[in-house]
N, C-alpha and C. Protein backbone atom coordinates (compact mmCIF):
# COMPACT_ATOMS: atom_id res chain seq x y z
N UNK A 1 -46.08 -33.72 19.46
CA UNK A 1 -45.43 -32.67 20.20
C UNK A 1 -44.22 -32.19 19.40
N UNK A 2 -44.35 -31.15 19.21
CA UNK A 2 -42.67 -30.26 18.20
C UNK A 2 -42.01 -30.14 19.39
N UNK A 3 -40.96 -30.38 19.01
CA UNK A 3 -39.46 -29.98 20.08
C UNK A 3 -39.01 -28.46 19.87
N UNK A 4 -38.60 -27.87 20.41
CA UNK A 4 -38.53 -26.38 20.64
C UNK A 4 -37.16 -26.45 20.17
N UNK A 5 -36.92 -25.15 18.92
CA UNK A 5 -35.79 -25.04 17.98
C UNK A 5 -34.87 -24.37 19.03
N UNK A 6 -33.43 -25.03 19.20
CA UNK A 6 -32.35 -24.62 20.15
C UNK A 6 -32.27 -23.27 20.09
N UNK A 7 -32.16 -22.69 20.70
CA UNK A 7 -31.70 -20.92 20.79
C UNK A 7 -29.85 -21.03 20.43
N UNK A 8 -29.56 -20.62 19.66
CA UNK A 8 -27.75 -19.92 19.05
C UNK A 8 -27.55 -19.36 20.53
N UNK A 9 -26.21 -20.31 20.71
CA UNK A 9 -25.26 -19.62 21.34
C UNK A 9 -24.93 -18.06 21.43
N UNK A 10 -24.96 -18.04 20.12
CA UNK A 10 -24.26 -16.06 19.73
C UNK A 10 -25.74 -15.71 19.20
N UNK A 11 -26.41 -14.87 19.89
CA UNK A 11 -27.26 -13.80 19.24
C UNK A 11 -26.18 -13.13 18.50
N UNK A 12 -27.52 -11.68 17.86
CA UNK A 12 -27.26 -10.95 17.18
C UNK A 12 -26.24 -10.17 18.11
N UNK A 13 -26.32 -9.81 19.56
CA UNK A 13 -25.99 -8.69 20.07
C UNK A 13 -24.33 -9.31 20.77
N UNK A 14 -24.10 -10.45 20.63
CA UNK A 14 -22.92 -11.22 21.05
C UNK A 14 -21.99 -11.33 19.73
N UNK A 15 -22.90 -11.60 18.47
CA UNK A 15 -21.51 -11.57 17.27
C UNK A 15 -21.16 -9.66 16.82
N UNK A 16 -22.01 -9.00 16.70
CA UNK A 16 -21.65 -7.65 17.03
C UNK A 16 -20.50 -7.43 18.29
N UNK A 17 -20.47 -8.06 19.60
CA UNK A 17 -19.44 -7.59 20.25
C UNK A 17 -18.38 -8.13 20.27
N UNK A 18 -18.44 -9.61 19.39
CA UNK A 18 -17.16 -10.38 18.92
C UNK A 18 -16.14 -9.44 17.84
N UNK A 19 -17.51 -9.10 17.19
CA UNK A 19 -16.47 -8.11 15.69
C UNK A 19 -16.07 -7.08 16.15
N UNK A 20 -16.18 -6.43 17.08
CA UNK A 20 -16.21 -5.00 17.37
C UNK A 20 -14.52 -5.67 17.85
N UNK A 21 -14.78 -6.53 19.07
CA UNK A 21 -13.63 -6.92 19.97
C UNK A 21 -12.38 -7.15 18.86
N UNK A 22 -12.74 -8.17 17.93
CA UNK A 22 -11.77 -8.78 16.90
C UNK A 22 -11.26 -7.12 16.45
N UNK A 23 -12.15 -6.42 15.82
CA UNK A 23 -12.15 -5.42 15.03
C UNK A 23 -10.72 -4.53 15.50
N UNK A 24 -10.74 -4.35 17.30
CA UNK A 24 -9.18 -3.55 17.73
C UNK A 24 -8.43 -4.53 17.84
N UNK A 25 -8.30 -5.53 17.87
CA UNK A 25 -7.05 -6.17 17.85
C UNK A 25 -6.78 -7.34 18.71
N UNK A 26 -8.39 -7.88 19.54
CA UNK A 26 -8.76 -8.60 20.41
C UNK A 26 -8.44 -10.23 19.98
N UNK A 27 -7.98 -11.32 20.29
CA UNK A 27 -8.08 -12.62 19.84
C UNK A 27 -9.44 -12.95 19.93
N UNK A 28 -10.02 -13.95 19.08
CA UNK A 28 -10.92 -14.74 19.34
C UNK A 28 -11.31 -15.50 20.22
N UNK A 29 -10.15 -16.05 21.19
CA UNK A 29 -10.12 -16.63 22.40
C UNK A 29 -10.67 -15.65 23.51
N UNK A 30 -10.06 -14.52 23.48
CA UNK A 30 -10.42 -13.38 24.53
C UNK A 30 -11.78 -13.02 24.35
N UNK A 31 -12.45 -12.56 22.58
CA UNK A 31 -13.72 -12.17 22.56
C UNK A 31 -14.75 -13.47 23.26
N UNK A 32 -13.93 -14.92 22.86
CA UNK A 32 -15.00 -16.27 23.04
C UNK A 32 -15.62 -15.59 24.48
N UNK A 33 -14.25 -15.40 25.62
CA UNK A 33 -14.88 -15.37 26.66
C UNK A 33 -14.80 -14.10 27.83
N UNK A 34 -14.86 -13.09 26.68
CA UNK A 34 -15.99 -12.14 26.82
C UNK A 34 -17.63 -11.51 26.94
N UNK A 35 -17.45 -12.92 25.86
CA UNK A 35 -19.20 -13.45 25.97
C UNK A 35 -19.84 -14.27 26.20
N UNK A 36 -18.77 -15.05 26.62
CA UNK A 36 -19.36 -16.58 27.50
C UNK A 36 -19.47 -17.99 26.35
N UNK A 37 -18.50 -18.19 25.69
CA UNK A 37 -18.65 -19.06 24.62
C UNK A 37 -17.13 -19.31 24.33
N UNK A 38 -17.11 -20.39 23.92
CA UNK A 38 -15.95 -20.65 22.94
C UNK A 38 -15.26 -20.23 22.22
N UNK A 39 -13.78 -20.29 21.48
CA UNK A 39 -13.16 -19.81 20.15
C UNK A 39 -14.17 -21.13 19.04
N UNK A 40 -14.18 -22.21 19.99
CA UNK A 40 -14.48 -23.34 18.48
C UNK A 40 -16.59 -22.78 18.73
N UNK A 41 -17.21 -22.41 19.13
CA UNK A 41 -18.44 -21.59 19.16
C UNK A 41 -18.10 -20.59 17.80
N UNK A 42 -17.54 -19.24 18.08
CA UNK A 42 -17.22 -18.50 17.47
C UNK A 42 -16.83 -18.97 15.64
N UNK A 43 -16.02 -19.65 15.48
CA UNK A 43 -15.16 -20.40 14.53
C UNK A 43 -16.59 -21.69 13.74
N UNK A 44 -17.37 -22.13 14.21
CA UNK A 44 -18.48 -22.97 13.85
C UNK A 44 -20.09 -21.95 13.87
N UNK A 45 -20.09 -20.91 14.64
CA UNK A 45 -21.24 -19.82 13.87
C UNK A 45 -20.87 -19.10 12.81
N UNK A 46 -19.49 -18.88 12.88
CA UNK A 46 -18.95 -18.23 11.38
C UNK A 46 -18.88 -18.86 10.41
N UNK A 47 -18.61 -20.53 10.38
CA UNK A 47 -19.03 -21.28 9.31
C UNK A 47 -20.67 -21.34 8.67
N UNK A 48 -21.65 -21.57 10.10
CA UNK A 48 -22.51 -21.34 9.66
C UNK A 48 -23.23 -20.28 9.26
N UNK A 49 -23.33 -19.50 9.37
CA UNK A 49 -23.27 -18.08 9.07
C UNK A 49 -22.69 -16.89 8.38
N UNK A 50 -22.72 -17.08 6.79
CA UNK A 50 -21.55 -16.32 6.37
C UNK A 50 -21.70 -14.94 6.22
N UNK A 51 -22.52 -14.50 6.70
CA UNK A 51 -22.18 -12.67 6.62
C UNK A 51 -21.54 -12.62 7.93
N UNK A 52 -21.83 -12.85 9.58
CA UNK A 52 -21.13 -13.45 9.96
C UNK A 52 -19.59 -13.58 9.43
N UNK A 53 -19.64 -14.76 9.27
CA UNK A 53 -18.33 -14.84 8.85
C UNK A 53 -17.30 -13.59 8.23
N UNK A 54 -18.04 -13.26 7.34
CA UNK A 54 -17.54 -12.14 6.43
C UNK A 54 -16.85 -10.98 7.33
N UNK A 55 -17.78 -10.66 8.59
CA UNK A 55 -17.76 -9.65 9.34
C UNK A 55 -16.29 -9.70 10.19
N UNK A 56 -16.45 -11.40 10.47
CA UNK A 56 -15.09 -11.67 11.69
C UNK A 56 -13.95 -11.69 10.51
N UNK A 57 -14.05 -11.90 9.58
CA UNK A 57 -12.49 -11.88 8.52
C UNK A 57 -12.34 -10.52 8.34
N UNK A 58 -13.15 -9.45 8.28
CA UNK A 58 -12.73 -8.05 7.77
C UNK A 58 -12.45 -7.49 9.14
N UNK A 59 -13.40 -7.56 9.79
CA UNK A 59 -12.56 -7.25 11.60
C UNK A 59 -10.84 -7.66 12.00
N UNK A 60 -10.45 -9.23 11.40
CA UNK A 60 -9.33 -9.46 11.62
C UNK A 60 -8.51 -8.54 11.11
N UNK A 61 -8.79 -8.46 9.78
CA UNK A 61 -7.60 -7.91 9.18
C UNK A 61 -7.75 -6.25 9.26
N UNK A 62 -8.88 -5.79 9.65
CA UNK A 62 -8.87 -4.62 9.81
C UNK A 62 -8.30 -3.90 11.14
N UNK A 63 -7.83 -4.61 12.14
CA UNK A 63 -7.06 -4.54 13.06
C UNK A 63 -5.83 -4.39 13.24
N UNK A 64 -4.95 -5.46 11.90
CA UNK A 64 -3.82 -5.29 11.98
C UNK A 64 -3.50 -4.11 10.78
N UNK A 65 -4.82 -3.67 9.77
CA UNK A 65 -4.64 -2.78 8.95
C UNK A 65 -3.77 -1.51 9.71
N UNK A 66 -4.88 -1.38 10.72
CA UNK A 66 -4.64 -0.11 11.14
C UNK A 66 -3.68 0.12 12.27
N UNK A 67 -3.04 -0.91 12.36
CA UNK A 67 -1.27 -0.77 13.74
C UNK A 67 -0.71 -1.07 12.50
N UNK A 68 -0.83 -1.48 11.37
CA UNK A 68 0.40 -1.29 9.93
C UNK A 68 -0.10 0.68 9.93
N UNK A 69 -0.76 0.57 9.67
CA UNK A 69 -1.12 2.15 9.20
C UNK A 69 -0.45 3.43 10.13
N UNK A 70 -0.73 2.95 11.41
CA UNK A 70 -0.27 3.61 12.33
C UNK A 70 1.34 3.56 12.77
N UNK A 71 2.00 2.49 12.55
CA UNK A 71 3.61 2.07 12.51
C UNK A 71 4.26 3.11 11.16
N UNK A 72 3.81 3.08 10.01
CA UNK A 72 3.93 3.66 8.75
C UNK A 72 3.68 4.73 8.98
N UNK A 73 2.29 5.53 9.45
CA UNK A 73 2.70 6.95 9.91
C UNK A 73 3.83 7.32 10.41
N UNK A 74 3.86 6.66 11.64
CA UNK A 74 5.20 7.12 12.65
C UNK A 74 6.53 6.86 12.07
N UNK A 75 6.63 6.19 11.22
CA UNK A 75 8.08 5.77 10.41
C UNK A 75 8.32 6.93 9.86
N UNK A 76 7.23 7.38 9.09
CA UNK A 76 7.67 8.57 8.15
C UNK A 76 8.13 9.95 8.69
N UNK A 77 8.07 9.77 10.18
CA UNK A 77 8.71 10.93 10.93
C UNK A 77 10.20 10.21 11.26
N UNK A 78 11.38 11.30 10.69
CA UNK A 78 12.47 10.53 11.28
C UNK A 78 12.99 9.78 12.61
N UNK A 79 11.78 10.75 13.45
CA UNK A 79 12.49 10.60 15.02
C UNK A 79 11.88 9.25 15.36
N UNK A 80 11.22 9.04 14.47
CA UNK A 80 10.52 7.63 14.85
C UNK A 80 10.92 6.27 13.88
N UNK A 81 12.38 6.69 13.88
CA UNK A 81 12.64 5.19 13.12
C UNK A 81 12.83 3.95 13.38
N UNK A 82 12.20 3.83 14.37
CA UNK A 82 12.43 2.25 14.94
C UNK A 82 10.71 1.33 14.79
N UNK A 83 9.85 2.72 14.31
CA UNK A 83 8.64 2.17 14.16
C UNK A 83 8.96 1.56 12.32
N UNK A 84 9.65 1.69 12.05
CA UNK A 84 9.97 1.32 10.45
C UNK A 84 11.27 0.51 10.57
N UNK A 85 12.47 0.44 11.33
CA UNK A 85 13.04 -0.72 11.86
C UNK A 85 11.91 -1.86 12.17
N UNK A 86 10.95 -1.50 13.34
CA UNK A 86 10.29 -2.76 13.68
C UNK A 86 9.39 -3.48 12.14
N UNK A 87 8.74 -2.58 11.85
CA UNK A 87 7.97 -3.05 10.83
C UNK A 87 8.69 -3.91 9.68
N UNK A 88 10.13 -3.48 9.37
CA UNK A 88 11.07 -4.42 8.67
C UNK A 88 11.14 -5.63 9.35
N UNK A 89 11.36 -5.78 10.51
CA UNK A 89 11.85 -6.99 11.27
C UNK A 89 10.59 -7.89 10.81
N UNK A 90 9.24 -7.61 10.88
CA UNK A 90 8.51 -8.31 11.18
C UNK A 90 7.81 -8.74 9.67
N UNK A 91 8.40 -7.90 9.03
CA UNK A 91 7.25 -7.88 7.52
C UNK A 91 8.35 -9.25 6.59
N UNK A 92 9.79 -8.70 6.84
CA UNK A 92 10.55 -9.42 6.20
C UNK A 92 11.56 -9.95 6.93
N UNK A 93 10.97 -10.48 8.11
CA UNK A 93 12.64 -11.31 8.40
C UNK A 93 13.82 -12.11 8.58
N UNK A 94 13.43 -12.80 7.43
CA UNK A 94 14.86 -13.18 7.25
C UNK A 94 15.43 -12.07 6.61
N UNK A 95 15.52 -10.89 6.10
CA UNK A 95 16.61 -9.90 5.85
C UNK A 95 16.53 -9.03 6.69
N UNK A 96 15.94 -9.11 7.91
CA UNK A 96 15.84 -7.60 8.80
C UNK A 96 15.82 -7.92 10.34
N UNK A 97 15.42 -9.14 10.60
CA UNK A 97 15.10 -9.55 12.06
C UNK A 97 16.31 -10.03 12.56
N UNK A 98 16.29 -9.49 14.13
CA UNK A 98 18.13 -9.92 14.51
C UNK A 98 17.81 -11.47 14.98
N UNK A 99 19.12 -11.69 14.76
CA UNK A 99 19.72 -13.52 15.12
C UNK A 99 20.23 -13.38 16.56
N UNK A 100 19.82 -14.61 17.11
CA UNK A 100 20.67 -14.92 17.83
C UNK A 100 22.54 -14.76 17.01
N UNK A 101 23.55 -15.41 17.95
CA UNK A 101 24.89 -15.47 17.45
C UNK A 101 25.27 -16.81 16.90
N UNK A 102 24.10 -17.38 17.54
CA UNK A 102 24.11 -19.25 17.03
C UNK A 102 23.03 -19.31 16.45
N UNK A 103 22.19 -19.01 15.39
CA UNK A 103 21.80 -19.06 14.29
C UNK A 103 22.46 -19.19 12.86
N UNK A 104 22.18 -20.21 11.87
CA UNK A 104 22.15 -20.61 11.14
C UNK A 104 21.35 -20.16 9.94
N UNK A 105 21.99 -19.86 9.33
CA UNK A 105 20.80 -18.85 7.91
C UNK A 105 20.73 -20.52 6.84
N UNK A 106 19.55 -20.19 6.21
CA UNK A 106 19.64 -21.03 4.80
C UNK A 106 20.82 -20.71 4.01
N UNK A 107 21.09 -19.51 3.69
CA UNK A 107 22.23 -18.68 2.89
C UNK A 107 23.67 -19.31 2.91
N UNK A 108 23.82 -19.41 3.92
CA UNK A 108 25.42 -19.80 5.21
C UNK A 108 25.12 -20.81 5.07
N UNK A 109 23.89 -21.94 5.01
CA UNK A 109 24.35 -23.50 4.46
C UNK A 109 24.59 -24.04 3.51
N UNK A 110 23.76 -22.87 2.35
CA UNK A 110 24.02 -23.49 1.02
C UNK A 110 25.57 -22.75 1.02
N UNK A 111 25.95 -21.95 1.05
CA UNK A 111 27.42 -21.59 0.99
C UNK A 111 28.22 -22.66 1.98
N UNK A 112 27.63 -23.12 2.55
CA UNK A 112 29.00 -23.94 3.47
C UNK A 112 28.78 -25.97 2.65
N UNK A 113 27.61 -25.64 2.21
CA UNK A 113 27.57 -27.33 1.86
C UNK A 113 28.70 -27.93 0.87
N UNK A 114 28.90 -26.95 -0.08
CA UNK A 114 29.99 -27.62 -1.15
C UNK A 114 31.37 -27.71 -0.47
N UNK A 115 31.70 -26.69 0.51
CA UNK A 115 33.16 -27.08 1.07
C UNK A 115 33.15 -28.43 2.24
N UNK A 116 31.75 -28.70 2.79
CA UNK A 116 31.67 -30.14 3.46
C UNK A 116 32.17 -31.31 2.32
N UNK A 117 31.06 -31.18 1.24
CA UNK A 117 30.96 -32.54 0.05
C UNK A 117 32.31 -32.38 -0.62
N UNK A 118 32.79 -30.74 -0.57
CA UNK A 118 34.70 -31.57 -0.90
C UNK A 118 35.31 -31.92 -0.12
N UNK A 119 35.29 -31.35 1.61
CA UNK A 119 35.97 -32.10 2.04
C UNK A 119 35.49 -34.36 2.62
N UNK A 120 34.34 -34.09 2.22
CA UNK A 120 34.15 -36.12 2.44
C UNK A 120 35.03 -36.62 0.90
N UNK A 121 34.81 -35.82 -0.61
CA UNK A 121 35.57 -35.82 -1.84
C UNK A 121 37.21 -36.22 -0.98
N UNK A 122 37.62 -35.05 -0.79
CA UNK A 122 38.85 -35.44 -0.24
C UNK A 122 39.14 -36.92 0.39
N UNK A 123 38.29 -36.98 1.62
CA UNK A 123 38.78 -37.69 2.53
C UNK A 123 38.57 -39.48 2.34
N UNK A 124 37.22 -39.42 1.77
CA UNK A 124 36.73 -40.64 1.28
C UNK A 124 37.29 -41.26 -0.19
N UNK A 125 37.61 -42.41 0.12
CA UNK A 125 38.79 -42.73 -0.90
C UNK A 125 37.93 -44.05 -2.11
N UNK A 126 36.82 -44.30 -1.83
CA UNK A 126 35.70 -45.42 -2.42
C UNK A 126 34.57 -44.27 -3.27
N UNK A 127 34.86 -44.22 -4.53
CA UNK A 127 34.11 -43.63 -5.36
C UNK A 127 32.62 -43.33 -4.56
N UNK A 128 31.94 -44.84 -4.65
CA UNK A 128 30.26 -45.12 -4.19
C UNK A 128 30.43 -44.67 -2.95
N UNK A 129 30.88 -44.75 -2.19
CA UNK A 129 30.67 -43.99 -0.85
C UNK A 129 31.03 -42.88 -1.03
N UNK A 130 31.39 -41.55 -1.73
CA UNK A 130 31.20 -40.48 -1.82
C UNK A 130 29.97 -40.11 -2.49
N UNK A 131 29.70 -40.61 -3.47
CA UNK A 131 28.41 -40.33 -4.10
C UNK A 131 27.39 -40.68 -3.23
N UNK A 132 27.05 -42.03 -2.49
CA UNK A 132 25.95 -42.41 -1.42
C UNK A 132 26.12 -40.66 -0.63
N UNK A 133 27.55 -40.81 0.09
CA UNK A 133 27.03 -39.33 0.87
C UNK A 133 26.81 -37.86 0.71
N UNK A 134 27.51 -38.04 -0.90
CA UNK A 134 27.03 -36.70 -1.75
C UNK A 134 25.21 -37.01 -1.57
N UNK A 135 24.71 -37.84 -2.39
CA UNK A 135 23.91 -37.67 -2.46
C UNK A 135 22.44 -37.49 -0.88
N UNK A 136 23.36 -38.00 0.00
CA UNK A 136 22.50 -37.63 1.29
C UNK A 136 22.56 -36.42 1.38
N UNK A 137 23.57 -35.54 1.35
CA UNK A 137 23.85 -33.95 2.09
C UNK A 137 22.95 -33.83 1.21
N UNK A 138 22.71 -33.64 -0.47
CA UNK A 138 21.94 -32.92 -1.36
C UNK A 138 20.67 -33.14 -0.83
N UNK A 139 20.09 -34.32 -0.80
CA UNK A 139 18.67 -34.13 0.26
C UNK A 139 18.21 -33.55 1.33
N UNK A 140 19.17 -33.62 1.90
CA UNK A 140 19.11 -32.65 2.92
C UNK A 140 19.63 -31.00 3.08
N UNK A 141 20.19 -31.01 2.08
CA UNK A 141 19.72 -29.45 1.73
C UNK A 141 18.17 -29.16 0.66
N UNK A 142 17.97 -29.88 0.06
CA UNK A 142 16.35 -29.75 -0.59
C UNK A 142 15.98 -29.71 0.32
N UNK A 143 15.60 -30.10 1.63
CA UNK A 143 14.55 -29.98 2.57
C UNK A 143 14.48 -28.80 3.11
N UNK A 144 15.82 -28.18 3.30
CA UNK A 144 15.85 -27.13 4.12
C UNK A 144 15.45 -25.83 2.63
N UNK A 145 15.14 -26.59 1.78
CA UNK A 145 14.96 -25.14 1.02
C UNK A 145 13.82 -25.40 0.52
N UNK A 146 13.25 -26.24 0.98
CA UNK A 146 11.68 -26.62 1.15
C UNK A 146 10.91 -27.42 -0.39
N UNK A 147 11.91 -28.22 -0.39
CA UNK A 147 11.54 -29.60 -1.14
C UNK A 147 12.08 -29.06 -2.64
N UNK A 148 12.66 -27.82 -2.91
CA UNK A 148 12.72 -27.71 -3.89
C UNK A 148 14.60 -28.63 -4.64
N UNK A 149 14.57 -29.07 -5.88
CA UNK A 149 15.15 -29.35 -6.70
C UNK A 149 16.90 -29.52 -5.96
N UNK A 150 17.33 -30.33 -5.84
CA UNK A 150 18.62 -30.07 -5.49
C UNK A 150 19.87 -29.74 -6.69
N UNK A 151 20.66 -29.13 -6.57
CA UNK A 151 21.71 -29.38 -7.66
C UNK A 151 22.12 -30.14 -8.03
N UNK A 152 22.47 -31.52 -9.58
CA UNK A 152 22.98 -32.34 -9.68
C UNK A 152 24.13 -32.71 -8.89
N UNK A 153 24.40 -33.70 -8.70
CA UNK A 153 25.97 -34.35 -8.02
C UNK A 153 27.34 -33.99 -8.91
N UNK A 154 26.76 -33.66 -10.25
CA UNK A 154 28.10 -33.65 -10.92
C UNK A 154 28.16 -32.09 -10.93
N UNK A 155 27.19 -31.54 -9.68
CA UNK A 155 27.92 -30.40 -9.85
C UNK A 155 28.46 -29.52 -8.78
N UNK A 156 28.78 -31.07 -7.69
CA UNK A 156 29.30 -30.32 -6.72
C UNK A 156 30.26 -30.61 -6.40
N UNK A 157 31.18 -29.56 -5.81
CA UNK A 157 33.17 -29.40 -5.86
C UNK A 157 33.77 -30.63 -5.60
């Protein structure tokens, strides 16, 4: 006796209305259950399936192509400069997106770290215990600048 080959979750006529959905700007969660299936359904026929696949990656990005496209039109009219304000905020912001008033920039720590490590210099009067805590702050500014290289010790104030 042959066992009868499972029928796919997603026909043909269900990943067509996933891409279409993805395609304006729909989540994958919303298309899942639009059609009665899963995001991890959706996300595991696109693995198996790579034209498929192909279809839901150009749908993604062709969604946000076209609200970039459409923000950028409207920017280029003056009266509409907040559609090119917003698009700054979001494209680049750490130089464009507003702060809270209690926010903390990377910028403002590396500028504030050397006047901390002179003032423990100052205050700490045991060589090795300035250097032990020089050398903690410096780690902990590498982290915040995302593992990269810290400045030697002998070269801070």
């Amino acid at each position: 006796m042959t066992q009868a080959r499972k029928r796919p979750v997603l026909d043909e006529i269900k990943k067509r209305e996933i891409v279409a959905m993805v395609s304006v700007g729909c989540s994958r969660r919303v298309a899942a259950g639009y059609v009665g299936c899963s995001p991890s359904t959706i996300r595991r026929t696109a693995e198996r399936d790579p034209a498929f696949g192909e279809r839901l990656h150009r749908a993604t990005y062709a969604a946000q192509i076209g609200y970039l496209k459409n923000i950028q039109k409207a920017a280029k009219k003056e009266q509409y400069w907040r559609a090119a304000a917003w698009a700054l905020e979001r494209l680049n912001p750490d130089d464009f997106a507003p702060r809270s008033p209690d926010t903390v920039t990377l910028v403002q720590i590396e500028r504030l770290w050397p006047r901390i490590a002179q003032v423990i210099l100052d205050e700490l009067p045991d060589p090795k215990q300035r250097k032990s805590i020089l050398k903690r702050l410096e780690t902990l500014v590498a982290e915040l600048r995302g593992g990269c290289k810290p400045p030697a010790a002998d070269q801070a104030p």
